[in-house]
PDB file of N, CA and C in Angstrom:
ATOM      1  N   UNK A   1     -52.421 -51.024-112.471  1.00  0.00           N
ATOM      2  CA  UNK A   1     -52.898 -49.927-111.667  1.00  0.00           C
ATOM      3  C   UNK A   1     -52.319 -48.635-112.230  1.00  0.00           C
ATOM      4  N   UNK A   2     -53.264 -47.795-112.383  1.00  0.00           N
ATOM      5  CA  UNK A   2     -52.795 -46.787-112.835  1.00  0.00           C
ATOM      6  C   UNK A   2     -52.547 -45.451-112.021  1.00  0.00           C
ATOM      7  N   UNK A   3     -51.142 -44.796-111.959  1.00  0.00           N
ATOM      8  CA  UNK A   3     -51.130 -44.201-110.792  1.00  0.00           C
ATOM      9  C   UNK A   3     -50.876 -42.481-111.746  1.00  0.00           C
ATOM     10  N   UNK A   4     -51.802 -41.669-111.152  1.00  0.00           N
ATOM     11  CA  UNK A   4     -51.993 -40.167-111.419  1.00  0.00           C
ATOM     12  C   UNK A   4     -52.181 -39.554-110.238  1.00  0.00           C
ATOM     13  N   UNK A   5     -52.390 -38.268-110.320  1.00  0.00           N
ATOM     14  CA  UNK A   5     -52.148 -37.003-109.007  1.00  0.00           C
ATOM     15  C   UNK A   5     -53.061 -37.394-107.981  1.00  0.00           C
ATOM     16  N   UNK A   6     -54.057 -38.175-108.341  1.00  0.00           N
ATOM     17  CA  UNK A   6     -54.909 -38.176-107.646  1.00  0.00           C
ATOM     18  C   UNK A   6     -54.629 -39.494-105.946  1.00  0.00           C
ATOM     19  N   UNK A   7     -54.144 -40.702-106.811  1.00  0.00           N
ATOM     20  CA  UNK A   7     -53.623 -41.877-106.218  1.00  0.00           C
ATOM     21  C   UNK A   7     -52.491 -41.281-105.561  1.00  0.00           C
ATOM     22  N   UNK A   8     -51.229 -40.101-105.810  1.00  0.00           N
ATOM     23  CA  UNK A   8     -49.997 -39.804-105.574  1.00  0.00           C
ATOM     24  C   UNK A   8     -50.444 -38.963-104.250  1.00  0.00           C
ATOM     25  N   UNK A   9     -51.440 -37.858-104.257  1.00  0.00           N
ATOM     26  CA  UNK A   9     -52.203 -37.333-103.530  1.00  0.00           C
ATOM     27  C   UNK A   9     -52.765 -38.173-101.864  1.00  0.00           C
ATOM     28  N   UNK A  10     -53.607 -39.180-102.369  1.00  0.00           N
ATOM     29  CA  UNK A  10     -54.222 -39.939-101.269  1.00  0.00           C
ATOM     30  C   UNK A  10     -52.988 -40.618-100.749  1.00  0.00           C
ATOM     31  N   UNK A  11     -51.834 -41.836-101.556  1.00  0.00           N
ATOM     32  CA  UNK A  11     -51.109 -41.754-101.132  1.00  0.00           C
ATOM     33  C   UNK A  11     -49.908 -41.010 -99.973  1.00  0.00           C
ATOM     34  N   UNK A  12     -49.796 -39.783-100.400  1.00  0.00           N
ATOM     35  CA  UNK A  12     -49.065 -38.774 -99.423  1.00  0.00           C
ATOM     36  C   UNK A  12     -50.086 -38.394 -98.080  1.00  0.00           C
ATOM     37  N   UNK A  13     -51.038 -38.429 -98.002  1.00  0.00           N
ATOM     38  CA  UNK A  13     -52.110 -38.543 -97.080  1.00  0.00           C
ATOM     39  C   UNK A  13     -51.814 -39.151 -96.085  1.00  0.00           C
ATOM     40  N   UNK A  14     -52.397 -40.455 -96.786  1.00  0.00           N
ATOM     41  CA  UNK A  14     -51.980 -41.821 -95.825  1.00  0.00           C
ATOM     42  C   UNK A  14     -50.466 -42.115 -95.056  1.00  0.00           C
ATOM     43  N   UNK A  15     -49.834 -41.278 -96.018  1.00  0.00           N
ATOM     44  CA  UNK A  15     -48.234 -42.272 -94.962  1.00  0.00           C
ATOM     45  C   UNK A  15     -48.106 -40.874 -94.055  1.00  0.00           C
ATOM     46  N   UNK A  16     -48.196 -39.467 -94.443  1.00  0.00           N
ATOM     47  CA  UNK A  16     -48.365 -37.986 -93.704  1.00  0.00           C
ATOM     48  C   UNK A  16     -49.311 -39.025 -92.172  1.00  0.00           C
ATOM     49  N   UNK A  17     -50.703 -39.044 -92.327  1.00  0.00           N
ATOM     50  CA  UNK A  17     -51.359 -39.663 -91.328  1.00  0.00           C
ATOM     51  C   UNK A  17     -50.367 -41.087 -90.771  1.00  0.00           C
ATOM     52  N   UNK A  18     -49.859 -42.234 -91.012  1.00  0.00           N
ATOM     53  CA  UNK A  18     -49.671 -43.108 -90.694  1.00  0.00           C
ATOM     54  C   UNK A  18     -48.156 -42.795 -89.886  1.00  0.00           C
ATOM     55  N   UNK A  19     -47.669 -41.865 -90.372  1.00  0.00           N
ATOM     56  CA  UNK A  19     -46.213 -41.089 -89.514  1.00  0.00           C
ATOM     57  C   UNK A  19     -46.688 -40.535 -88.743  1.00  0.00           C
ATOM     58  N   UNK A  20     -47.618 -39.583 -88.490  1.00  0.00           N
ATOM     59  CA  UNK A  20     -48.088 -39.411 -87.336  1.00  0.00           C
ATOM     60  C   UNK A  20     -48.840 -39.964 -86.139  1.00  0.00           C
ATOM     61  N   UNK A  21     -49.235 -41.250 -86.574  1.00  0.00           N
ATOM     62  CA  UNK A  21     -50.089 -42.176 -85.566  1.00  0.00           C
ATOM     63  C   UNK A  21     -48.739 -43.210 -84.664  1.00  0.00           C
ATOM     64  N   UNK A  22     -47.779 -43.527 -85.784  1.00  0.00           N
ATOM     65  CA  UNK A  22     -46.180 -44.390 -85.147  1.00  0.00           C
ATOM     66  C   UNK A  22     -45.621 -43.107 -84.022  1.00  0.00           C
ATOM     67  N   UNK A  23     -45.835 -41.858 -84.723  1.00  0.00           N
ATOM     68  CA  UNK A  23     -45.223 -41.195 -83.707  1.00  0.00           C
ATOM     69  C   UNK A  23     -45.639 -40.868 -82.470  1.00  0.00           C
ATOM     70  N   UNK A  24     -46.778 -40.758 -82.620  1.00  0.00           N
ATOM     71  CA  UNK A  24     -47.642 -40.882 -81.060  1.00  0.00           C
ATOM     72  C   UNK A  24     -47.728 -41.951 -80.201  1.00  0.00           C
ATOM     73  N   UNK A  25     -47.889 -43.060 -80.994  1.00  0.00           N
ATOM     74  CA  UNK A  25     -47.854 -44.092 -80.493  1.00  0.00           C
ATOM     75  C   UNK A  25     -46.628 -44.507 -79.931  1.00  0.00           C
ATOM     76  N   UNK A  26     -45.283 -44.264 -80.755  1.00  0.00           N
ATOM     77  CA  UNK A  26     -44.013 -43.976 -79.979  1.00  0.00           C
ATOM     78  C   UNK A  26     -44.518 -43.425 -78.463  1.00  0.00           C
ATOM     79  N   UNK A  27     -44.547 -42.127 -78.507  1.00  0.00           N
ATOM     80  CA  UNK A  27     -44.275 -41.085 -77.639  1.00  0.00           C
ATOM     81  C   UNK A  27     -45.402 -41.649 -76.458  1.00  0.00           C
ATOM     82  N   UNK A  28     -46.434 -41.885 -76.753  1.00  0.00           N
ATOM     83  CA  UNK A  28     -47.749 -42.361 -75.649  1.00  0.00           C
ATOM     84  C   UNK A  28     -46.510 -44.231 -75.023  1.00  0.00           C
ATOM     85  N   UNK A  29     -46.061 -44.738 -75.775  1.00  0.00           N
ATOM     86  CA  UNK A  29     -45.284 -45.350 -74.899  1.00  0.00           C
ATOM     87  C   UNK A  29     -43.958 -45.294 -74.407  1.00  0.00           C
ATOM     88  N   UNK A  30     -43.004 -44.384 -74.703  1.00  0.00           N
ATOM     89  CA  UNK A  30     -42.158 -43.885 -73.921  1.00  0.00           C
ATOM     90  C   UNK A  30     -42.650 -42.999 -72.540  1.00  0.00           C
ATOM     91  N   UNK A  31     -43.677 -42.426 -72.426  1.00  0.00           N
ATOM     92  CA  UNK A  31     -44.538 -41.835 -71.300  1.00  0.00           C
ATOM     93  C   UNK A  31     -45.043 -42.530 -70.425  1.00  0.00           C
ATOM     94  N   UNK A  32     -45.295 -43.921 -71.374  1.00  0.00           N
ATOM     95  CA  UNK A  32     -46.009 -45.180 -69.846  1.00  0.00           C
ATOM     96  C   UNK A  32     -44.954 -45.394 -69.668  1.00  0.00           C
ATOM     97  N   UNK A  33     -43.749 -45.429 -70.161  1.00  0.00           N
ATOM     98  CA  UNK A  33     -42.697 -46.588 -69.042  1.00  0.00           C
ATOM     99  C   UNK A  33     -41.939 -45.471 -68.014  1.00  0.00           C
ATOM    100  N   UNK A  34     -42.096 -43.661 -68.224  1.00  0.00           N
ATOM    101  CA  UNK A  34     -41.446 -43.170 -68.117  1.00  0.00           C
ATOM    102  C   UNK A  34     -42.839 -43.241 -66.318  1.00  0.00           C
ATOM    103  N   UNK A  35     -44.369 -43.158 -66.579  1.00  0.00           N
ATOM    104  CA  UNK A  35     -44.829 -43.218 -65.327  1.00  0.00           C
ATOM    105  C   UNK A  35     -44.771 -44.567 -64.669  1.00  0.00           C
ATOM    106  N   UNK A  36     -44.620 -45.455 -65.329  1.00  0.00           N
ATOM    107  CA  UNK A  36     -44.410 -46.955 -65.284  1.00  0.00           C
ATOM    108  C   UNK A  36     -43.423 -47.095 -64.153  1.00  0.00           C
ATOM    109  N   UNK A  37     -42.200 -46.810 -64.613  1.00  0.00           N
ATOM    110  CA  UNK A  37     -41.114 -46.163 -63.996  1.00  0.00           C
ATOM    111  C   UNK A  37     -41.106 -45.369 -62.317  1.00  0.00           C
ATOM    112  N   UNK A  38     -41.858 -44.329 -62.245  1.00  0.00           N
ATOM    113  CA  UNK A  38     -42.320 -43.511 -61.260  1.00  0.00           C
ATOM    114  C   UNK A  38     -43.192 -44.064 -59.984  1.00  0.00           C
ATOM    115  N   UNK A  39     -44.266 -44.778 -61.047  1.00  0.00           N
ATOM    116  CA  UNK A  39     -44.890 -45.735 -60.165  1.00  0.00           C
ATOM    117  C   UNK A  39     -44.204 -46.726 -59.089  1.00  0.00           C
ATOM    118  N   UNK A  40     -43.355 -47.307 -60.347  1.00  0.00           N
ATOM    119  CA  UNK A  40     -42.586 -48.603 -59.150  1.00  0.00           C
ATOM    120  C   UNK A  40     -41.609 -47.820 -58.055  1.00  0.00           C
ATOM    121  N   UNK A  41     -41.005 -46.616 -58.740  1.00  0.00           N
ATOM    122  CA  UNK A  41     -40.193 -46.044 -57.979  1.00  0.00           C
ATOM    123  C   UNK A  41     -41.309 -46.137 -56.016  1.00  0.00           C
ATOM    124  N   UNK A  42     -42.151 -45.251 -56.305  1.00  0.00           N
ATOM    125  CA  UNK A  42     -43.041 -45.102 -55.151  1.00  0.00           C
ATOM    126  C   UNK A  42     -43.273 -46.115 -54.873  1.00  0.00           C
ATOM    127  N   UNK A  43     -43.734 -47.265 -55.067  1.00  0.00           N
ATOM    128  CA  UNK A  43     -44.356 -48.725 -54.724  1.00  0.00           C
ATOM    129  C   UNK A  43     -43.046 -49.405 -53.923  1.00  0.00           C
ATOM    130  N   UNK A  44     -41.801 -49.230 -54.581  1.00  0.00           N
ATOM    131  CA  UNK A  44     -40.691 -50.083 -53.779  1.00  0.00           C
ATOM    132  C   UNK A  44     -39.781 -49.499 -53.894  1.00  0.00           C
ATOM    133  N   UNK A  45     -39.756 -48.139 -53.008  1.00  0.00           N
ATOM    134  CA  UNK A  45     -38.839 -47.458 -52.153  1.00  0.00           C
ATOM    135  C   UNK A  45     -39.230 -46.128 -51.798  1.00  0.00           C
ATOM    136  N   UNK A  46     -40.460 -45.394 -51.940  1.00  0.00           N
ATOM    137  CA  UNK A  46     -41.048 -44.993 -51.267  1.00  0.00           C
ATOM    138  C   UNK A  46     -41.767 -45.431 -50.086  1.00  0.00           C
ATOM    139  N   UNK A  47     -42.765 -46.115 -50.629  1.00  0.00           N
ATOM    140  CA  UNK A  47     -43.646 -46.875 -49.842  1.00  0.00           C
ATOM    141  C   UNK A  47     -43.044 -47.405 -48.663  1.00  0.00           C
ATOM    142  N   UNK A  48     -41.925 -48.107 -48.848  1.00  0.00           N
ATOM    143  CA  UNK A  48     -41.361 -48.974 -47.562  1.00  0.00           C
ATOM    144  C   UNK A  48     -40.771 -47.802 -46.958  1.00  0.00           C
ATOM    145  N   UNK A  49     -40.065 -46.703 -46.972  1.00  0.00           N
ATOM    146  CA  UNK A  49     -39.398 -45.470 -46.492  1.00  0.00           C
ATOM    147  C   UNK A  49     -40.394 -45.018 -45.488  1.00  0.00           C
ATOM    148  N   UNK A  50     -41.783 -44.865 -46.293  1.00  0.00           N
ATOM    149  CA  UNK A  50     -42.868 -44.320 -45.414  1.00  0.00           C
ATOM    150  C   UNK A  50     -43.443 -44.845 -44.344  1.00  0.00           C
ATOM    151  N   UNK A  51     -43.556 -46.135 -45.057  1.00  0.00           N
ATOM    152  CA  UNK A  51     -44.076 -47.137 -43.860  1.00  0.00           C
ATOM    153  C   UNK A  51     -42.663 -47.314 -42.835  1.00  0.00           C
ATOM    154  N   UNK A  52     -41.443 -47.522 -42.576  1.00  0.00           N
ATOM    155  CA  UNK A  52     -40.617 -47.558 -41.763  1.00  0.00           C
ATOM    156  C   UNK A  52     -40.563 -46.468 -40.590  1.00  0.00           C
ATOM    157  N   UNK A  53     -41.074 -45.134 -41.209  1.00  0.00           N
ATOM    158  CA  UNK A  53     -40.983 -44.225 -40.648  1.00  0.00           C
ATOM    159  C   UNK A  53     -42.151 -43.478 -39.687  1.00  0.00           C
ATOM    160  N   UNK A  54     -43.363 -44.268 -40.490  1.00  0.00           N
ATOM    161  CA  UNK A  54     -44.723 -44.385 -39.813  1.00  0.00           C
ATOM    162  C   UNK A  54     -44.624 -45.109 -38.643  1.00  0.00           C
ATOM    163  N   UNK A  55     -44.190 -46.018 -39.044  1.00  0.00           N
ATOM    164  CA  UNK A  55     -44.258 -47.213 -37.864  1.00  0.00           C
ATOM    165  C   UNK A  55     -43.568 -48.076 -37.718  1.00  0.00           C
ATOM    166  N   UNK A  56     -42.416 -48.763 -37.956  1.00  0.00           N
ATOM    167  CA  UNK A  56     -41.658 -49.330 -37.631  1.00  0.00           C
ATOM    168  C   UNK A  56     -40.527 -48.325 -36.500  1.00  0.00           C
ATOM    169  N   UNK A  57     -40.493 -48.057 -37.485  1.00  0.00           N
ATOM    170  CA  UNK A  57     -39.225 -46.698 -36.264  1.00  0.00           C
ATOM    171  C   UNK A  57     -39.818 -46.208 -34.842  1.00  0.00           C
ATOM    172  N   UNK A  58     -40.772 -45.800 -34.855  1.00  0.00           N
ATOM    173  CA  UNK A  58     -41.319 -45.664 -33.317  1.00  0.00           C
ATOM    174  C   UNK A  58     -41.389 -47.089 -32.772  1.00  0.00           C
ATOM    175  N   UNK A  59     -41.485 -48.291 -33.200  1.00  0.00           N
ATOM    176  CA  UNK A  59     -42.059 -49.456 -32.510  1.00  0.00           C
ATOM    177  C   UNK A  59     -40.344 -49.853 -32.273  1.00  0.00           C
ATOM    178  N   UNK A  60     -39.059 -49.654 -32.692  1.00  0.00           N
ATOM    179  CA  UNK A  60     -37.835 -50.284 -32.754  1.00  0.00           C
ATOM    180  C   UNK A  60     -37.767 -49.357 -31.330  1.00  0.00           C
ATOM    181  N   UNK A  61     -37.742 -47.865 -31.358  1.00  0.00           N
ATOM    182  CA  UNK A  61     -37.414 -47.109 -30.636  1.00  0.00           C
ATOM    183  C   UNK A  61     -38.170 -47.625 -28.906  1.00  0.00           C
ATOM    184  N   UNK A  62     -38.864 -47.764 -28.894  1.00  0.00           N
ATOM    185  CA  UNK A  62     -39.813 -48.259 -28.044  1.00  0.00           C
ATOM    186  C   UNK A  62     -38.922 -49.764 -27.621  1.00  0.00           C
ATOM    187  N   UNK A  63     -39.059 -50.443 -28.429  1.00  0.00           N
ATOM    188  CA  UNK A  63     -38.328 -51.813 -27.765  1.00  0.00           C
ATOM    189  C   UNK A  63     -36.960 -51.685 -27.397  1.00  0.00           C
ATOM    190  N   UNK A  64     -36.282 -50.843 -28.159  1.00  0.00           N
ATOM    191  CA  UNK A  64     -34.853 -50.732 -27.855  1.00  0.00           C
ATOM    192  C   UNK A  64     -34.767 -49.996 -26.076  1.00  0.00           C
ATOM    193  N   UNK A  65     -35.926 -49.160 -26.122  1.00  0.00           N
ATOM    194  CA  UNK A  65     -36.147 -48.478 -24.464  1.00  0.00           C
ATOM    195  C   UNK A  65     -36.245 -49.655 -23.559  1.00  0.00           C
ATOM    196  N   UNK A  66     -37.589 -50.531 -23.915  1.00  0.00           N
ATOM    197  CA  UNK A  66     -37.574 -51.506 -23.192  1.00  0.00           C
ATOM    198  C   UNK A  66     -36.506 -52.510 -22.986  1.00  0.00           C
ATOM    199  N   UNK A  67     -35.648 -52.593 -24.041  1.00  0.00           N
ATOM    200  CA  UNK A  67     -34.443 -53.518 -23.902  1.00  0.00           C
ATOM    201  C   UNK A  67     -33.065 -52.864 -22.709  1.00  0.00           C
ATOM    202  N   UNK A  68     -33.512 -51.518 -23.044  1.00  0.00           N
ATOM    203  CA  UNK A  68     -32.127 -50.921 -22.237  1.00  0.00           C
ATOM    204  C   UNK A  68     -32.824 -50.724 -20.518  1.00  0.00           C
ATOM    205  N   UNK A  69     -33.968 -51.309 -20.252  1.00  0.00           N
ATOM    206  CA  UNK A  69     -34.936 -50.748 -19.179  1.00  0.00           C
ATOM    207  C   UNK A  69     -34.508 -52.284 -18.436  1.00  0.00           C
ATOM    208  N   UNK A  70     -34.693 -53.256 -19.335  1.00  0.00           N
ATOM    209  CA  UNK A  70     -34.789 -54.441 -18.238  1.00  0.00           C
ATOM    210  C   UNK A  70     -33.117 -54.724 -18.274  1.00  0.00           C
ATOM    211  N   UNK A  71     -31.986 -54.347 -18.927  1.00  0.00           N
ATOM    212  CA  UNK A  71     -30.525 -54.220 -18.476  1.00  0.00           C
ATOM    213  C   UNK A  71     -30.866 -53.305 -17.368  1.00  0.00           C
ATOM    214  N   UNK A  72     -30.898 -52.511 -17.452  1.00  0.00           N
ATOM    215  CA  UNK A  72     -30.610 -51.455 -16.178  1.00  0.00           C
ATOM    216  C   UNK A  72     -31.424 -52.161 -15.234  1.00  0.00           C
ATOM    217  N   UNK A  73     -32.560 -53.283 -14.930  1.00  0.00           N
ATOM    218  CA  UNK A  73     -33.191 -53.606 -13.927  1.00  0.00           C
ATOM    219  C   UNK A  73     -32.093 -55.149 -13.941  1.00  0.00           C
ATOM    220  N   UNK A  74     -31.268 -55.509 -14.766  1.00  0.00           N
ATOM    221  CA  UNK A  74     -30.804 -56.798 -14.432  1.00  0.00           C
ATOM    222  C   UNK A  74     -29.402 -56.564 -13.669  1.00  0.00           C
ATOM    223  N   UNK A  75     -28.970 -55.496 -14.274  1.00  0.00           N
ATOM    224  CA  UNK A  75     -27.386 -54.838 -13.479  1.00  0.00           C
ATOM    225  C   UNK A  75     -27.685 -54.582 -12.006  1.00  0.00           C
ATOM    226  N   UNK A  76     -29.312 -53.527 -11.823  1.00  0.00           N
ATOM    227  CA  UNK A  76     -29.696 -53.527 -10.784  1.00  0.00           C
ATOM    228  C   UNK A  76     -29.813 -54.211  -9.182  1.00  0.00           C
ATOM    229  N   UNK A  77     -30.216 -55.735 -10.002  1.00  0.00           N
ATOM    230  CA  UNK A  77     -30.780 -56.798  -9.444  1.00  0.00           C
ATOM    231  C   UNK A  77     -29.100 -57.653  -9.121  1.00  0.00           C
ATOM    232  N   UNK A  78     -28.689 -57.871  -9.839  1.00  0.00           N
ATOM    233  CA  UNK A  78     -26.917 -57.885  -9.794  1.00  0.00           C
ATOM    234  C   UNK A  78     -26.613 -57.881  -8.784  1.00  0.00           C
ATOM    235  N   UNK A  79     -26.229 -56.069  -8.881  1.00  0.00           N
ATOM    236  CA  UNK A  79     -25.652 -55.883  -7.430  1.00  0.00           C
ATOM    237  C   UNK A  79     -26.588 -56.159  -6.365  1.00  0.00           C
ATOM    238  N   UNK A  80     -27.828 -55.524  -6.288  1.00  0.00           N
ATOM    239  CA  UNK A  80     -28.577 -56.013  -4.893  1.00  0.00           C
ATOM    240  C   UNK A  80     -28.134 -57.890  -4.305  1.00  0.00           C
ATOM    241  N   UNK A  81     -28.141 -58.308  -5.542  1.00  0.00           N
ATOM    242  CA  UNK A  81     -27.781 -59.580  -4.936  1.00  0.00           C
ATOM    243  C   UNK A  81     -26.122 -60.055  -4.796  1.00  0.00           C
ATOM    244  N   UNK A  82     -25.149 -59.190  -5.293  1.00  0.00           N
ATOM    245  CA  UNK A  82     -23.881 -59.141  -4.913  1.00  0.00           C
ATOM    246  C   UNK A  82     -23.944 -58.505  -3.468  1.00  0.00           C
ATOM    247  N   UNK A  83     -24.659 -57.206  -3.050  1.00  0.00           N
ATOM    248  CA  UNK A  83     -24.657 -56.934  -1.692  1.00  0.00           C
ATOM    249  C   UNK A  83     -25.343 -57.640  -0.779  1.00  0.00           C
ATOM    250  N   UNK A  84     -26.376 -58.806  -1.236  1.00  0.00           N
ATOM    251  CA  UNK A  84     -26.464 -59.416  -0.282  1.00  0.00           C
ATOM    252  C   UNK A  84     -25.593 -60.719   0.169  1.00  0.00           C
ATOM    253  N   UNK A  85     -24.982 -61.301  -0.654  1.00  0.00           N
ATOM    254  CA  UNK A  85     -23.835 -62.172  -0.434  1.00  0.00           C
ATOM    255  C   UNK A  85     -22.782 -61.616   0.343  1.00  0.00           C
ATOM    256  N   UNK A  86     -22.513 -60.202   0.228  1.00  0.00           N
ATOM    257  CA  UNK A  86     -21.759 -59.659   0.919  1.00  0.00           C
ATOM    258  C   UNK A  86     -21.898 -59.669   2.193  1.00  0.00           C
ATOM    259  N   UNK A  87     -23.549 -59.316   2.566  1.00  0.00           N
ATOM    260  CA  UNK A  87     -24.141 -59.282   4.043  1.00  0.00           C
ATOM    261  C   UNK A  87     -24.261 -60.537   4.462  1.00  0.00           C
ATOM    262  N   UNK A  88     -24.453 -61.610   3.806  1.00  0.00           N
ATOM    263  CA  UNK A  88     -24.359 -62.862   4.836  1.00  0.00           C
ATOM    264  C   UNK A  88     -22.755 -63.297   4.739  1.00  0.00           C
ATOM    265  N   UNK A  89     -22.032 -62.999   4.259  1.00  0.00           N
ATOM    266  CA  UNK A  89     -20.524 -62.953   4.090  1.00  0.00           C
ATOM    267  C   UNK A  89     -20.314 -62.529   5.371  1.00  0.00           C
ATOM    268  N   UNK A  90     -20.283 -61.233   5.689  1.00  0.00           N
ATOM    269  CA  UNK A  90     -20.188 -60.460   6.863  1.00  0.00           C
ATOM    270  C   UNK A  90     -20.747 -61.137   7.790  1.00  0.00           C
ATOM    271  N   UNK A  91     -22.036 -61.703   7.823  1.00  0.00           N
ATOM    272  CA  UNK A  91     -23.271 -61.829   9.252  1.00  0.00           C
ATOM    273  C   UNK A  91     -22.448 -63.338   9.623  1.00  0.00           C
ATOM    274  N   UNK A  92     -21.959 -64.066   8.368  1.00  0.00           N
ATOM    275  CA  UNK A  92     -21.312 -65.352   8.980  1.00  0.00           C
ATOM    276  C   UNK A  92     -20.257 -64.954   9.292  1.00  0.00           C
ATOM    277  N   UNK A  93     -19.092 -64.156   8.940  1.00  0.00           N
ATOM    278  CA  UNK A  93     -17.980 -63.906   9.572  1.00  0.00           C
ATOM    279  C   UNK A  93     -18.071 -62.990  11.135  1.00  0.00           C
ATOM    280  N   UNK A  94     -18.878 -62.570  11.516  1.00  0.00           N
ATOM    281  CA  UNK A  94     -19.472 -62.404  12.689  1.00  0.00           C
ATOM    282  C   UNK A  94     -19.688 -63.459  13.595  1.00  0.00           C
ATOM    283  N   UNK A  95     -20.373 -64.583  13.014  1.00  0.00           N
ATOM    284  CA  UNK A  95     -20.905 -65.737  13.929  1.00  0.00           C
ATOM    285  C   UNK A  95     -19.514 -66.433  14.250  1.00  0.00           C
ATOM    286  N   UNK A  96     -18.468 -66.764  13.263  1.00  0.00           N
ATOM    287  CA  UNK A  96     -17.459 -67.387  12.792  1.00  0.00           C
ATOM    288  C   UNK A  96     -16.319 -66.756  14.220  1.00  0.00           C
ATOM    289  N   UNK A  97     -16.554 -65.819  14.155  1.00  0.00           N
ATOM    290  CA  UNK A  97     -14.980 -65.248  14.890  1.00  0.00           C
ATOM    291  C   UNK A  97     -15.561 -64.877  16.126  1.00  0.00           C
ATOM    292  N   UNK A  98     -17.132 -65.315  16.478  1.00  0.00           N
ATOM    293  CA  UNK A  98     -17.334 -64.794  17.882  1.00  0.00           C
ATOM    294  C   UNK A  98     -16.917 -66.243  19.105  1.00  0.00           C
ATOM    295  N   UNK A  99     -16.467 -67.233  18.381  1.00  0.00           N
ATOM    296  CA  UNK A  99     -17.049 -68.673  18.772  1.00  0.00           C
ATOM    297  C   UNK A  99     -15.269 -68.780  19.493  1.00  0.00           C
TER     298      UNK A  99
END
């Protein structure tokens, strides 16, 4: 093979072009992993942040009301029925000491 200006020429061409196609091609995939990256970021730990805050959090808030609603109706219920032990306590110690 005989190599003159012409072959030395096309040569420098080709690897000029072929350094520039590795380098893009570099750079076009350091950019997908860099949105690659971004993506998952949003997908799994955005996403669940949003959704917690959409709706889970009002629905916890809500049950936690209802949880502190039927204590306050069981403490309630408690005493009403501690004061009524009290009143037949009393109504028999009445019957008890009239005899």
């Amino acid at each position: 093979m005989e190599v003159n200006d012409q072959t030395l020429t096309e040569l420098l061409r080709l690897t000029k072009e072929n350094n520039r196609m590795i380098h893009a091609m570099r750079r076009n995939a350091f950019l997908g992993t860099v949105v690659k990256l971004v993506l998952y970021a949003l997908i799994f730990v955005a996403a669940p942040l949003w959704l917690y805050t959409s709706y889970l959090a009002p629905m916890l808030d809500q049950l936690l009301n209802t949880y502190q609603q039927i204590q306050g109706t069981g403490a309630q219920a408690q005493a009403q029925l501690s004061d009524l032990q009290g009143f037949f306590e009393q109504f028999k110690n009445g019957f008890s000491s009239g005899e």
